[in-house]
PDBML (XML) file of the C-alpha atoms, coordinates in Angstrom:
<?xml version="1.0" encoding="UTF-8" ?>
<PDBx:datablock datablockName="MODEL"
   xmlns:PDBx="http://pdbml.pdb.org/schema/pdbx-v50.xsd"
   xmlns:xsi="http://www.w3.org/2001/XMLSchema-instance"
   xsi:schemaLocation="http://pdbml.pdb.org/schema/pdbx-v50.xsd pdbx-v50.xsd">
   <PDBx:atom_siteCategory>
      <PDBx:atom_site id="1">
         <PDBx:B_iso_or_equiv>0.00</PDBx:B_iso_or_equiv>
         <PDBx:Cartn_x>-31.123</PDBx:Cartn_x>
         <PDBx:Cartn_y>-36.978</PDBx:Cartn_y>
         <PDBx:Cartn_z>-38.127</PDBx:Cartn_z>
         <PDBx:auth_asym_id>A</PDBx:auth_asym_id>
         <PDBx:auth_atom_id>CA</PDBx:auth_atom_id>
         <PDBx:auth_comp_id>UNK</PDBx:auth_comp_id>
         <PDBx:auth_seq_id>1</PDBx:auth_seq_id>
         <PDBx:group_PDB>ATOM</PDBx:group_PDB>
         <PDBx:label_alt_id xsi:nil="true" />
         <PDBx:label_asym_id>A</PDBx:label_asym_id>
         <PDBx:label_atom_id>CA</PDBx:label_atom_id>
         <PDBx:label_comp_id>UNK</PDBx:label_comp_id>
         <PDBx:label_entity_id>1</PDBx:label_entity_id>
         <PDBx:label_seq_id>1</PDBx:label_seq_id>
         <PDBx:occupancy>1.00</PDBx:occupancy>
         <PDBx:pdbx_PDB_model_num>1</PDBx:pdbx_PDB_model_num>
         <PDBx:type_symbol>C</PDBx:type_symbol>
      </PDBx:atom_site>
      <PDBx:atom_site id="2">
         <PDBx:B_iso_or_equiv>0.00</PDBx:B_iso_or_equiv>
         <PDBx:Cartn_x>-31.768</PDBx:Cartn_x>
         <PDBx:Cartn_y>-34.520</PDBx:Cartn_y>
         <PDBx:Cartn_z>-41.137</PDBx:Cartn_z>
         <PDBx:auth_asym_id>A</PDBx:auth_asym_id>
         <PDBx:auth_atom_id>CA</PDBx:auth_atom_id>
         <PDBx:auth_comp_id>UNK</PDBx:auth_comp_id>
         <PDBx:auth_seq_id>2</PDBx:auth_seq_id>
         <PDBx:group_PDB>ATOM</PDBx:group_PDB>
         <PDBx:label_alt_id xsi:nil="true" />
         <PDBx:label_asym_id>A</PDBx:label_asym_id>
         <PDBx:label_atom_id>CA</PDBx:label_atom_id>
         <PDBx:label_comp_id>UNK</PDBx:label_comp_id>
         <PDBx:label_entity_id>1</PDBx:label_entity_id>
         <PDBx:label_seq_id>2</PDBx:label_seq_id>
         <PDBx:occupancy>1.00</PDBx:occupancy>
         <PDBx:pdbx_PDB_model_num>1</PDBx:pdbx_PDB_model_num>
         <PDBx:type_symbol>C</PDBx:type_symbol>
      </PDBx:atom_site>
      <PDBx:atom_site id="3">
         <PDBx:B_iso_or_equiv>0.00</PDBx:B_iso_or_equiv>
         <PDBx:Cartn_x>-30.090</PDBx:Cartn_x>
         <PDBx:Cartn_y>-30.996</PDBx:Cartn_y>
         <PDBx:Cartn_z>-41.293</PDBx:Cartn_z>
         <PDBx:auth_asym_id>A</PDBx:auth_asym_id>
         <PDBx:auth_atom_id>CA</PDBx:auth_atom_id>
         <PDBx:auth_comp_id>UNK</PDBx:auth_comp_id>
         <PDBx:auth_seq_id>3</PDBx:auth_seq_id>
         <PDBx:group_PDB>ATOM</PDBx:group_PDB>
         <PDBx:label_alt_id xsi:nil="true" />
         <PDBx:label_asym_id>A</PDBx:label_asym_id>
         <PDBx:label_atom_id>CA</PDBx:label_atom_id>
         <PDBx:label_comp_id>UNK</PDBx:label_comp_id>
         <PDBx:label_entity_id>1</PDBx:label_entity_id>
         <PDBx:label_seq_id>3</PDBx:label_seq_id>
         <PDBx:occupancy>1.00</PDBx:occupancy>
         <PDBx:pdbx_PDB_model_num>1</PDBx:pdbx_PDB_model_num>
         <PDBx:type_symbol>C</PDBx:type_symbol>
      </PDBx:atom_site>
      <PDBx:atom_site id="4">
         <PDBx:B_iso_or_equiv>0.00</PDBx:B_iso_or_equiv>
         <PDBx:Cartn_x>-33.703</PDBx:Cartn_x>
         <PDBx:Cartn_y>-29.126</PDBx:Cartn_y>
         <PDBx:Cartn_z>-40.787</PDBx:Cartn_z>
         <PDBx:auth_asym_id>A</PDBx:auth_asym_id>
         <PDBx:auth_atom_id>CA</PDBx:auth_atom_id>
         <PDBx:auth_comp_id>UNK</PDBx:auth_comp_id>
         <PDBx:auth_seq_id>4</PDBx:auth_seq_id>
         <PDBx:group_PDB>ATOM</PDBx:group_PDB>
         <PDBx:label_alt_id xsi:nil="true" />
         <PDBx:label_asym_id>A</PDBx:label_asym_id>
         <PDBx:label_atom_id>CA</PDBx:label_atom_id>
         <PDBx:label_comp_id>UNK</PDBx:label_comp_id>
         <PDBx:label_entity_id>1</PDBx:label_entity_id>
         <PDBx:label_seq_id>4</PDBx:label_seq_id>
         <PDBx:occupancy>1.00</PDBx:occupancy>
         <PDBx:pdbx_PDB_model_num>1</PDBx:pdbx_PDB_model_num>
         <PDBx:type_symbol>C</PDBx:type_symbol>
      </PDBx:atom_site>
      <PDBx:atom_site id="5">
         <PDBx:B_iso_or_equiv>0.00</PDBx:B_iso_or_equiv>
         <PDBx:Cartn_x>-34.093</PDBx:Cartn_x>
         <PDBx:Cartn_y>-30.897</PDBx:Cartn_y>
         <PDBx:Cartn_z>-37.098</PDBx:Cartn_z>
         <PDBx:auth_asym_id>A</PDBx:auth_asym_id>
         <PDBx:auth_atom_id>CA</PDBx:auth_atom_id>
         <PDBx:auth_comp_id>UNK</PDBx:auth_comp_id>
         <PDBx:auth_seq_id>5</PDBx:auth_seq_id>
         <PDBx:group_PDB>ATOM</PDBx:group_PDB>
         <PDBx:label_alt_id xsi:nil="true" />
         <PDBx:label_asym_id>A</PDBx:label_asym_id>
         <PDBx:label_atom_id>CA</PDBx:label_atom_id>
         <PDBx:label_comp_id>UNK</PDBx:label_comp_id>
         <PDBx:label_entity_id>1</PDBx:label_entity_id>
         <PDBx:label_seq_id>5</PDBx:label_seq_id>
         <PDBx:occupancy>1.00</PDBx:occupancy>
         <PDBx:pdbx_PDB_model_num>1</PDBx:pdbx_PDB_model_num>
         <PDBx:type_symbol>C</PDBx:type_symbol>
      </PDBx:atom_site>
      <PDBx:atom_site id="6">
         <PDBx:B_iso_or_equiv>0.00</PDBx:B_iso_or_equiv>
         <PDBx:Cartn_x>-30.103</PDBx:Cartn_x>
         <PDBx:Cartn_y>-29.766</PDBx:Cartn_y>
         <PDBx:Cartn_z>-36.429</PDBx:Cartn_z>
         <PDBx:auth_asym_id>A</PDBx:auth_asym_id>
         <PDBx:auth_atom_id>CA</PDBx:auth_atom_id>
         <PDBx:auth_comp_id>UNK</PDBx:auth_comp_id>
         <PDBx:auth_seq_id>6</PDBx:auth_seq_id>
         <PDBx:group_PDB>ATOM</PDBx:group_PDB>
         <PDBx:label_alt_id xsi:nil="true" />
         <PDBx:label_asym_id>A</PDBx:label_asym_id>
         <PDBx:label_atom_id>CA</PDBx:label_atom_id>
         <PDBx:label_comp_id>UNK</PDBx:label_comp_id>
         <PDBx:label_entity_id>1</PDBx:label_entity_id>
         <PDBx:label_seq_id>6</PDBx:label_seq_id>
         <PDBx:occupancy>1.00</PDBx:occupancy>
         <PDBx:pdbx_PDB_model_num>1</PDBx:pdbx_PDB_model_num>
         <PDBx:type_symbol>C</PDBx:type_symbol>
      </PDBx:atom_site>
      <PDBx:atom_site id="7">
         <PDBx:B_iso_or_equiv>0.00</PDBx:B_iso_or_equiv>
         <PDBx:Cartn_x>-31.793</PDBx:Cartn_x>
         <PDBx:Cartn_y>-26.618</PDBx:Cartn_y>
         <PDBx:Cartn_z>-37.461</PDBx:Cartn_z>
         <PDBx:auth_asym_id>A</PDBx:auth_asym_id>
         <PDBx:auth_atom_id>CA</PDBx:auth_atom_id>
         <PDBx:auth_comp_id>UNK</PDBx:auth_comp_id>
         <PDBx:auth_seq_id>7</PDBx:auth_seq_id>
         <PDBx:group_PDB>ATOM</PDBx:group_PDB>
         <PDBx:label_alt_id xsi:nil="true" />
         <PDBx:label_asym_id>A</PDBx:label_asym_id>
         <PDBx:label_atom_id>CA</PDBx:label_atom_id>
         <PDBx:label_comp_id>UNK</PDBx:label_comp_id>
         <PDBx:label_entity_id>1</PDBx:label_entity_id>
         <PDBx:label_seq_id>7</PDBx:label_seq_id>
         <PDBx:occupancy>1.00</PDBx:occupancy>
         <PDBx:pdbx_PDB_model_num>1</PDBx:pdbx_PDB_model_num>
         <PDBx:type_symbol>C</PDBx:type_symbol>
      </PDBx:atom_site>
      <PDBx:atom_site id="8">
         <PDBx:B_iso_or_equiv>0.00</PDBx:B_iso_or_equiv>
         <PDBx:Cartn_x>-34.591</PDBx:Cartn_x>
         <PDBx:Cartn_y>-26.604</PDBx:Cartn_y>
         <PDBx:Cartn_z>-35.107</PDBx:Cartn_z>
         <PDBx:auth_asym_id>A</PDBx:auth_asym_id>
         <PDBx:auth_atom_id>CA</PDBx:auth_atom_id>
         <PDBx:auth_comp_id>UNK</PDBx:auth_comp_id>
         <PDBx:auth_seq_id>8</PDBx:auth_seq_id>
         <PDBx:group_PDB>ATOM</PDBx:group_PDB>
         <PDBx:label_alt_id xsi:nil="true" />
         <PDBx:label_asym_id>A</PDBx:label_asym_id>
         <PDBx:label_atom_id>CA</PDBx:label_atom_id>
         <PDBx:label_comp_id>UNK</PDBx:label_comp_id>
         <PDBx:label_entity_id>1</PDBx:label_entity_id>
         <PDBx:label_seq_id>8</PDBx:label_seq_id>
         <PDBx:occupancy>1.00</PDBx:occupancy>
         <PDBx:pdbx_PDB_model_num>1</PDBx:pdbx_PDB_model_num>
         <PDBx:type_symbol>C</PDBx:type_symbol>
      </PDBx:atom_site>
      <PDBx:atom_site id="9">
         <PDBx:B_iso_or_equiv>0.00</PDBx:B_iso_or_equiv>
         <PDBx:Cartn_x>-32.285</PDBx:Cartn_x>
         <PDBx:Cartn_y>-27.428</PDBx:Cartn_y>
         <PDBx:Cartn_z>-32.323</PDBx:Cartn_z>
         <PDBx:auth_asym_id>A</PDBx:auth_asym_id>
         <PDBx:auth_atom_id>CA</PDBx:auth_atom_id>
         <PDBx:auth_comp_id>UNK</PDBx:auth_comp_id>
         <PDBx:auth_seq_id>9</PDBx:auth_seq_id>
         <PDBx:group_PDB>ATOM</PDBx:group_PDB>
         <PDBx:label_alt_id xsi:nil="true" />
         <PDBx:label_asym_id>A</PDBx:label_asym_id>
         <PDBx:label_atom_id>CA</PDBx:label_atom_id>
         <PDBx:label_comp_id>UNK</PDBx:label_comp_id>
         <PDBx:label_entity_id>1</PDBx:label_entity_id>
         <PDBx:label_seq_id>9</PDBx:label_seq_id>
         <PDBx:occupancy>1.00</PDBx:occupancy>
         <PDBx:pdbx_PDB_model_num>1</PDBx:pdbx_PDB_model_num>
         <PDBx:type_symbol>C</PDBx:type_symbol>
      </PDBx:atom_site>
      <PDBx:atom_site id="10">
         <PDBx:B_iso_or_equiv>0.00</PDBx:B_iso_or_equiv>
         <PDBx:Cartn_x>-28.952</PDBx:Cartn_x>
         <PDBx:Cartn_y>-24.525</PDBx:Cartn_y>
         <PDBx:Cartn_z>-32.939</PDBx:Cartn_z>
         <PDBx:auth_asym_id>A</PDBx:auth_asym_id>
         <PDBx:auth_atom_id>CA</PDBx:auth_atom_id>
         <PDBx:auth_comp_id>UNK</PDBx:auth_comp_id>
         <PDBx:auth_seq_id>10</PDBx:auth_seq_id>
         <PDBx:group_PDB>ATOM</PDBx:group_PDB>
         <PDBx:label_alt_id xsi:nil="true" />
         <PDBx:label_asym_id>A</PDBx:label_asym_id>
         <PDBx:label_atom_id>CA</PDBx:label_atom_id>
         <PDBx:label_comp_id>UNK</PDBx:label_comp_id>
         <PDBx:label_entity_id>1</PDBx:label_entity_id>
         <PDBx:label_seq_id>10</PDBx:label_seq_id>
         <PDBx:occupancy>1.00</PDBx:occupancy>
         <PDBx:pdbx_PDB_model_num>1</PDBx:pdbx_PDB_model_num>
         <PDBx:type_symbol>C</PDBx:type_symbol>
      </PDBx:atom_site>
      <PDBx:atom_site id="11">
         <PDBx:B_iso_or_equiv>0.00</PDBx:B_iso_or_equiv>
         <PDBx:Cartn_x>-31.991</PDBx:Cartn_x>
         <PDBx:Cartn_y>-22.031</PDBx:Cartn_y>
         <PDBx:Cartn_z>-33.339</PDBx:Cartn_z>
         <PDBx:auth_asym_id>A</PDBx:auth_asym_id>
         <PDBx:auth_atom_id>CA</PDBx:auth_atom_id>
         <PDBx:auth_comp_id>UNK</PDBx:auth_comp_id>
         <PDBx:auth_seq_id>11</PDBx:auth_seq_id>
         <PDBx:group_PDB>ATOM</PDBx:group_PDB>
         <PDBx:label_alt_id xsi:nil="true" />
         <PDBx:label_asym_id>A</PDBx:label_asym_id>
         <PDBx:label_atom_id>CA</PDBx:label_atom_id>
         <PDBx:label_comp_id>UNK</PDBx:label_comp_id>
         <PDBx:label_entity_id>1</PDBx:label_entity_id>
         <PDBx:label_seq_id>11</PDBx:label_seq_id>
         <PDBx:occupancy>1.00</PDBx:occupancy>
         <PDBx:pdbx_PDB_model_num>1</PDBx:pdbx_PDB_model_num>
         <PDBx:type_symbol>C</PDBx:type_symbol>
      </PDBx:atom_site>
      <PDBx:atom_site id="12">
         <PDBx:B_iso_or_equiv>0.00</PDBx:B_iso_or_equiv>
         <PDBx:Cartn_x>-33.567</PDBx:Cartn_x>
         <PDBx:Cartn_y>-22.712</PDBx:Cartn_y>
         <PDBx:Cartn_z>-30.072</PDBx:Cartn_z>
         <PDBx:auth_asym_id>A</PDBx:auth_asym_id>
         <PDBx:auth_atom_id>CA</PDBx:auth_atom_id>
         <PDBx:auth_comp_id>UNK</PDBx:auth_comp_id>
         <PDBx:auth_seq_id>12</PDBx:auth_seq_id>
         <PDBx:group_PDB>ATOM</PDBx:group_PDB>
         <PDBx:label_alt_id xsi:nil="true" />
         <PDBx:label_asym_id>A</PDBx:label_asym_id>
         <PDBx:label_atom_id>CA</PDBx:label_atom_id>
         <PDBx:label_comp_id>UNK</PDBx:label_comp_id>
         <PDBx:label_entity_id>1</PDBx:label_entity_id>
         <PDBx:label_seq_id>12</PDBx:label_seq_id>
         <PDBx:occupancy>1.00</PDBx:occupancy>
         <PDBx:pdbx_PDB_model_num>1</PDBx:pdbx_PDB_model_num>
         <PDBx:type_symbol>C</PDBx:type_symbol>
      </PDBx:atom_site>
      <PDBx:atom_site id="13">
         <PDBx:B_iso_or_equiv>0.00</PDBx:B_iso_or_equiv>
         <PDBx:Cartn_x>-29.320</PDBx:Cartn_x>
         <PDBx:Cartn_y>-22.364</PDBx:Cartn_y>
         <PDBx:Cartn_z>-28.968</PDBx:Cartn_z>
         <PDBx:auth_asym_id>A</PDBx:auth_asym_id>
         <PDBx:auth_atom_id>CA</PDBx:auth_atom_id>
         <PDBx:auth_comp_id>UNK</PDBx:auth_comp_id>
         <PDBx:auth_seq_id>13</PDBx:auth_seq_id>
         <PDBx:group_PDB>ATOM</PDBx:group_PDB>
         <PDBx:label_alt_id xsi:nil="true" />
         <PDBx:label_asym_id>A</PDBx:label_asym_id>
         <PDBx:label_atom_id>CA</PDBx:label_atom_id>
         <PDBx:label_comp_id>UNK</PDBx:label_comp_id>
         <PDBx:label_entity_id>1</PDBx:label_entity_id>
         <PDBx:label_seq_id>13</PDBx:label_seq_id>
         <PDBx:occupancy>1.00</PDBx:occupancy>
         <PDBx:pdbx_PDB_model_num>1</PDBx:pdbx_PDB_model_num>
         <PDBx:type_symbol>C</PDBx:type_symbol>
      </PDBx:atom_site>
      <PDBx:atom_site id="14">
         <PDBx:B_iso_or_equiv>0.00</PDBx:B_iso_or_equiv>
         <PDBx:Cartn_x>-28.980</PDBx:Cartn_x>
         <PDBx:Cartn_y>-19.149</PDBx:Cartn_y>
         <PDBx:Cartn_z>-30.651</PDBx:Cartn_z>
         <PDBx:auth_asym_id>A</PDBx:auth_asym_id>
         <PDBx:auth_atom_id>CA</PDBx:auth_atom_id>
         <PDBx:auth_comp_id>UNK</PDBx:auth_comp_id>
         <PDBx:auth_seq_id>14</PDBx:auth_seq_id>
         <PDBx:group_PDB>ATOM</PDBx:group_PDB>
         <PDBx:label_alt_id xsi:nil="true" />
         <PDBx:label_asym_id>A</PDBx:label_asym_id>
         <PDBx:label_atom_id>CA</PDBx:label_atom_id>
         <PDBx:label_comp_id>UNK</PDBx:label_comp_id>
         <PDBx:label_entity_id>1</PDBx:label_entity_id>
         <PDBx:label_seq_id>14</PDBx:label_seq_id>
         <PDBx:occupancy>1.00</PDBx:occupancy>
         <PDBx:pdbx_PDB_model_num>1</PDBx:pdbx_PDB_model_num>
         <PDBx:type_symbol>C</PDBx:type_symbol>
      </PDBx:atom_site>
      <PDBx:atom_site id="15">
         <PDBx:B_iso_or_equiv>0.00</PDBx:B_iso_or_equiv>
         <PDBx:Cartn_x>-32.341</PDBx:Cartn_x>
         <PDBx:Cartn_y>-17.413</PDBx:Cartn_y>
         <PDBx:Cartn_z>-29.563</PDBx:Cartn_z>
         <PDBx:auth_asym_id>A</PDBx:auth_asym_id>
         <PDBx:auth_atom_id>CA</PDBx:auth_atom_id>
         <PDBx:auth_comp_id>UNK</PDBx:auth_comp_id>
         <PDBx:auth_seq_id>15</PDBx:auth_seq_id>
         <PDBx:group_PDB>ATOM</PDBx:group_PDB>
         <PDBx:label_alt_id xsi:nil="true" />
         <PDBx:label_asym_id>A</PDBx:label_asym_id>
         <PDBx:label_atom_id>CA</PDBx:label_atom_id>
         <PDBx:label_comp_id>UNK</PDBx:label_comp_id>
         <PDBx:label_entity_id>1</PDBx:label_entity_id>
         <PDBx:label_seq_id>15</PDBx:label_seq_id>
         <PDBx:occupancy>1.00</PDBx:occupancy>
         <PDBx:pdbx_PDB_model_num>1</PDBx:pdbx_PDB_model_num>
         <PDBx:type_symbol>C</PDBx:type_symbol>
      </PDBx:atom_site>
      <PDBx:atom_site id="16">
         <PDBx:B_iso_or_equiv>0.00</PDBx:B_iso_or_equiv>
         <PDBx:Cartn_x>-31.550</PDBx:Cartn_x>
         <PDBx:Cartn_y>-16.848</PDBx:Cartn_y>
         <PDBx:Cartn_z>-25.897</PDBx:Cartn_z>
         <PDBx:auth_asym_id>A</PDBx:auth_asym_id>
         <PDBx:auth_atom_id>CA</PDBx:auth_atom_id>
         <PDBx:auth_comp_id>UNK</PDBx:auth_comp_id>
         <PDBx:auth_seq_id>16</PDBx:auth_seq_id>
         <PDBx:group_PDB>ATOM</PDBx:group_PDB>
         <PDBx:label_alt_id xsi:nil="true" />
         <PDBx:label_asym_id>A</PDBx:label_asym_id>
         <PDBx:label_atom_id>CA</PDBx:label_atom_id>
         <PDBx:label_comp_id>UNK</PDBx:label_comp_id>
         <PDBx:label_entity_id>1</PDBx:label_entity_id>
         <PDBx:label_seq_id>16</PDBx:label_seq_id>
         <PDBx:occupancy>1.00</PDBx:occupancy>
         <PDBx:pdbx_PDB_model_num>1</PDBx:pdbx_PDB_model_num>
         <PDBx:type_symbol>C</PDBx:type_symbol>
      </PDBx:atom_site>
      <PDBx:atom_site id="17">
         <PDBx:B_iso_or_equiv>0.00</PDBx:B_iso_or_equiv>
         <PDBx:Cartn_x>-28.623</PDBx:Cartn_x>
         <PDBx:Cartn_y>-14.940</PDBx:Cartn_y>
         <PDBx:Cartn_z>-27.163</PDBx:Cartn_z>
         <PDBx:auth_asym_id>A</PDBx:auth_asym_id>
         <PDBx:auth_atom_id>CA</PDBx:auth_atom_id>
         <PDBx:auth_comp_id>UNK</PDBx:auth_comp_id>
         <PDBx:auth_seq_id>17</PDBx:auth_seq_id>
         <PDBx:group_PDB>ATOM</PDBx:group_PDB>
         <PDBx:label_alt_id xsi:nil="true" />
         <PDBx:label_asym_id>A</PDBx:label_asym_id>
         <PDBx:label_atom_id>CA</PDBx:label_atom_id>
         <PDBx:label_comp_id>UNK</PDBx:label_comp_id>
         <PDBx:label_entity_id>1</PDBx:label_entity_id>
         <PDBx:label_seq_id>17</PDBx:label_seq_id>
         <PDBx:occupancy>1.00</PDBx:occupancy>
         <PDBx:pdbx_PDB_model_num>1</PDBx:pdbx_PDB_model_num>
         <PDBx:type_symbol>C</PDBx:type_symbol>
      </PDBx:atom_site>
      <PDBx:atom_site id="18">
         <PDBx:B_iso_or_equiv>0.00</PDBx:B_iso_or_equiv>
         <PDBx:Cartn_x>-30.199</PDBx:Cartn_x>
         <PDBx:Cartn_y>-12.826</PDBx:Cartn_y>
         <PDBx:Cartn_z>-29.594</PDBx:Cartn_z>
         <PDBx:auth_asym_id>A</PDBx:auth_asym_id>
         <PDBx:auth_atom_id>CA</PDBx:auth_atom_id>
         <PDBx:auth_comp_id>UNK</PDBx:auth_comp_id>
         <PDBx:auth_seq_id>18</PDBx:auth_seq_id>
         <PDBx:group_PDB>ATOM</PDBx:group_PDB>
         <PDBx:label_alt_id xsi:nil="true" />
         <PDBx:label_asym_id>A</PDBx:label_asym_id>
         <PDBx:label_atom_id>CA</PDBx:label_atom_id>
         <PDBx:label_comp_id>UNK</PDBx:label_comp_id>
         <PDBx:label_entity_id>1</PDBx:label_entity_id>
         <PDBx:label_seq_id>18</PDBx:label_seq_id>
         <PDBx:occupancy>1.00</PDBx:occupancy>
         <PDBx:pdbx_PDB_model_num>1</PDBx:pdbx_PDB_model_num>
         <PDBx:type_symbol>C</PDBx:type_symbol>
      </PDBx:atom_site>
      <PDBx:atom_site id="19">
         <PDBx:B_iso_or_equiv>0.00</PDBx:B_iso_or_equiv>
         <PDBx:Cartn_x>-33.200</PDBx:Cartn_x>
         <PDBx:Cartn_y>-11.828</PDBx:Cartn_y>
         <PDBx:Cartn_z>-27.072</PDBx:Cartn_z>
         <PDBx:auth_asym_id>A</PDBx:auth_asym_id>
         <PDBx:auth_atom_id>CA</PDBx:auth_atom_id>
         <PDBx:auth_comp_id>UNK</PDBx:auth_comp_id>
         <PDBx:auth_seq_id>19</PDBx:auth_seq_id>
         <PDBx:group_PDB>ATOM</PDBx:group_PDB>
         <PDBx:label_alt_id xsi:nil="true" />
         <PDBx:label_asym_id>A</PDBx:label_asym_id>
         <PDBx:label_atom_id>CA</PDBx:label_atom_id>
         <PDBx:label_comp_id>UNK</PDBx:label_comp_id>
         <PDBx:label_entity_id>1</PDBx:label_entity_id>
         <PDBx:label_seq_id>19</PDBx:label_seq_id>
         <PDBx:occupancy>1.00</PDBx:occupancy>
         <PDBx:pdbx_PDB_model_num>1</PDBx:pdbx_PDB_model_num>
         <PDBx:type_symbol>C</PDBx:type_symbol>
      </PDBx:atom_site>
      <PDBx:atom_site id="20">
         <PDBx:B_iso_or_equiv>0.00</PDBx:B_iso_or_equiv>
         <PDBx:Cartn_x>-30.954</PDBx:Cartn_x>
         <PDBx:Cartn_y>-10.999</PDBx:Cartn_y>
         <PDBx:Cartn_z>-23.887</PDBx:Cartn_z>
         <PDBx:auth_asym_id>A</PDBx:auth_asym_id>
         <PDBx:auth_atom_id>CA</PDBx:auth_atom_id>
         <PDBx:auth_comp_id>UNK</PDBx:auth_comp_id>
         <PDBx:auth_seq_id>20</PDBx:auth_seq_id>
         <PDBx:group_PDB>ATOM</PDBx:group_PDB>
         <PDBx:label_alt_id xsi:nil="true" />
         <PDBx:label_asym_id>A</PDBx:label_asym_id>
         <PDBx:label_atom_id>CA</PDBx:label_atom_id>
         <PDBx:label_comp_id>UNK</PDBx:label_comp_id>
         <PDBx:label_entity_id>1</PDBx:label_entity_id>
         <PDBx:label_seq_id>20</PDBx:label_seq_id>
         <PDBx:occupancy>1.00</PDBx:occupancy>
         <PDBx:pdbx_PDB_model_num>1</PDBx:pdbx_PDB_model_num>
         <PDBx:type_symbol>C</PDBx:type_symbol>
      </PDBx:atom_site>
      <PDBx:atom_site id="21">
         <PDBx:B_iso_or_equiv>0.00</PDBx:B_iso_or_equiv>
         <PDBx:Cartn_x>-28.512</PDBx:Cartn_x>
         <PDBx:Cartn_y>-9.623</PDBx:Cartn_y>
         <PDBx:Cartn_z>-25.614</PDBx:Cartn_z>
         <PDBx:auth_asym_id>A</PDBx:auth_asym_id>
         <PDBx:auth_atom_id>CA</PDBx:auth_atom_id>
         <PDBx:auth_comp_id>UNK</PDBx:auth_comp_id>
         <PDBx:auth_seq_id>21</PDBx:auth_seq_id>
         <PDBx:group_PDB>ATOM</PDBx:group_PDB>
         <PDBx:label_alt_id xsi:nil="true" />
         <PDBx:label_asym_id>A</PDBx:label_asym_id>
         <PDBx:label_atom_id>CA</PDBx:label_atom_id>
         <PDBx:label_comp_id>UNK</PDBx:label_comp_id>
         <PDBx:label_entity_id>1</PDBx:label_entity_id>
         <PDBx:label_seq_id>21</PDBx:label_seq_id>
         <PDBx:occupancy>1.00</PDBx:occupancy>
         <PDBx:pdbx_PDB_model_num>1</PDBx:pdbx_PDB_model_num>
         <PDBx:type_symbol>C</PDBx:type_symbol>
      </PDBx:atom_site>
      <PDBx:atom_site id="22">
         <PDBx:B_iso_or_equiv>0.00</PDBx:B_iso_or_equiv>
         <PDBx:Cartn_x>-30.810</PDBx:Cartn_x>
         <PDBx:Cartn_y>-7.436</PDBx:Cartn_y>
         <PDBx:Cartn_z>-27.990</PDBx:Cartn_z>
         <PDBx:auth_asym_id>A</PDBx:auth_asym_id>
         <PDBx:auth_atom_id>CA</PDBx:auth_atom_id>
         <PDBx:auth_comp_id>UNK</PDBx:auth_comp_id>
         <PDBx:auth_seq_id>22</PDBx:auth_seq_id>
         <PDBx:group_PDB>ATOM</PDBx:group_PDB>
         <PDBx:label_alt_id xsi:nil="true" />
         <PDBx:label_asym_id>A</PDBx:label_asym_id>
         <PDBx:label_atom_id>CA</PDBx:label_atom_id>
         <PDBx:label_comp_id>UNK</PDBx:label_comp_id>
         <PDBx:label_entity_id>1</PDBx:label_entity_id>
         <PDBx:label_seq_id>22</PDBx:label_seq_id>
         <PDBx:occupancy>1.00</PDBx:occupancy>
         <PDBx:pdbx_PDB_model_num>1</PDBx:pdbx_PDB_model_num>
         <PDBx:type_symbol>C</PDBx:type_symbol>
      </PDBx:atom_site>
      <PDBx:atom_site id="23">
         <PDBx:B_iso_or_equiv>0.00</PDBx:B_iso_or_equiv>
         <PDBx:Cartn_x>-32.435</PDBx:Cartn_x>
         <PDBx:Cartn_y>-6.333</PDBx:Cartn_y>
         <PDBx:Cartn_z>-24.721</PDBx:Cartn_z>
         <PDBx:auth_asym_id>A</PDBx:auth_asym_id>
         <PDBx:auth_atom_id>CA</PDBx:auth_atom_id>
         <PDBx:auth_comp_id>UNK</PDBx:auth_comp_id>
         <PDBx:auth_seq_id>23</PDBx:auth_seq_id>
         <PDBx:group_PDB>ATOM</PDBx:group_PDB>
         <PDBx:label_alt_id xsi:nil="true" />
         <PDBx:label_asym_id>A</PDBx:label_asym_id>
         <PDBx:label_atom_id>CA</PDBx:label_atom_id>
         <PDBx:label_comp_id>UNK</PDBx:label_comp_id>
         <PDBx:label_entity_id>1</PDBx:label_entity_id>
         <PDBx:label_seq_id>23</PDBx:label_seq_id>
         <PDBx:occupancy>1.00</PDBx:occupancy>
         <PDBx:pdbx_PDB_model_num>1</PDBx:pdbx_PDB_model_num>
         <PDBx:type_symbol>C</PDBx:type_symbol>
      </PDBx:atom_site>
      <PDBx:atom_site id="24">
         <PDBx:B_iso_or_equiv>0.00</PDBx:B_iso_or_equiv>
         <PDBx:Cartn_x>-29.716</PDBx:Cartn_x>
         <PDBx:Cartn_y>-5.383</PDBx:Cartn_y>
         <PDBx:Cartn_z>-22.992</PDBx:Cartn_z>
         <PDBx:auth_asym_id>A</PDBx:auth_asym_id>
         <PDBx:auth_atom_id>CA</PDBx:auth_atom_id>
         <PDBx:auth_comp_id>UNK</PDBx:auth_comp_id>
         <PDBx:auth_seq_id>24</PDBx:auth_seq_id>
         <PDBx:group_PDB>ATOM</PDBx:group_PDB>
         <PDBx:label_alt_id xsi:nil="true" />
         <PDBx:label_asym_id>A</PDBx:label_asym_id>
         <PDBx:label_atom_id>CA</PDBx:label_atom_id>
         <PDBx:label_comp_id>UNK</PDBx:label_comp_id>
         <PDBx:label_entity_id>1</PDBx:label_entity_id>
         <PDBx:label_seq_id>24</PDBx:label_seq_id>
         <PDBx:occupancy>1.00</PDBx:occupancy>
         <PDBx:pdbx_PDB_model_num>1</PDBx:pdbx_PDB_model_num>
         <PDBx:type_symbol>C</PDBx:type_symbol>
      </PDBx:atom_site>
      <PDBx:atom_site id="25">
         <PDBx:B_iso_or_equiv>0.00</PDBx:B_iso_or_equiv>
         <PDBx:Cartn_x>-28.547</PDBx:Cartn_x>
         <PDBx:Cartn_y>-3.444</PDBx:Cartn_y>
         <PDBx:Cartn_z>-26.299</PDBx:Cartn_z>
         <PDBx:auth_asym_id>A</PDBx:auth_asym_id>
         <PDBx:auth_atom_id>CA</PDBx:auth_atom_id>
         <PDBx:auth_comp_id>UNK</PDBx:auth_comp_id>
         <PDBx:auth_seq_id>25</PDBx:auth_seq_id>
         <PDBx:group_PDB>ATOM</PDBx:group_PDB>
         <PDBx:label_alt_id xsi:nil="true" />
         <PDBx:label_asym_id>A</PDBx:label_asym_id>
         <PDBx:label_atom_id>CA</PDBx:label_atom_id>
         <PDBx:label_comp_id>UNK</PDBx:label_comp_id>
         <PDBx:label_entity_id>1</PDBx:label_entity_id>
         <PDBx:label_seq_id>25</PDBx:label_seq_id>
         <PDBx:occupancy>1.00</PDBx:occupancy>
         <PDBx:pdbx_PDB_model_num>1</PDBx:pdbx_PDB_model_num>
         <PDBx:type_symbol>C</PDBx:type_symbol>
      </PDBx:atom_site>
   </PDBx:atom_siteCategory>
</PDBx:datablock>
C-alpha cells in the first residue's frame, strides 16, 4: 500500500513486454 510496492508490481507488468518485444526487434 505505498507507491514503491505499486512500483514493484507495474514493473514486473511492463518487463515481459520490453524483453519479447526487444527480442523480436
Amino acid at each position: 500500500f505505498t507507491l514503491p510496492g505499486m512500483v514493484i508490481g507495474q514493473t514486473l507488468l511492463a518487463l515481459p513486454i520490453v524483453v519479447s518485444w526487444t527480442a523480436q526487434a
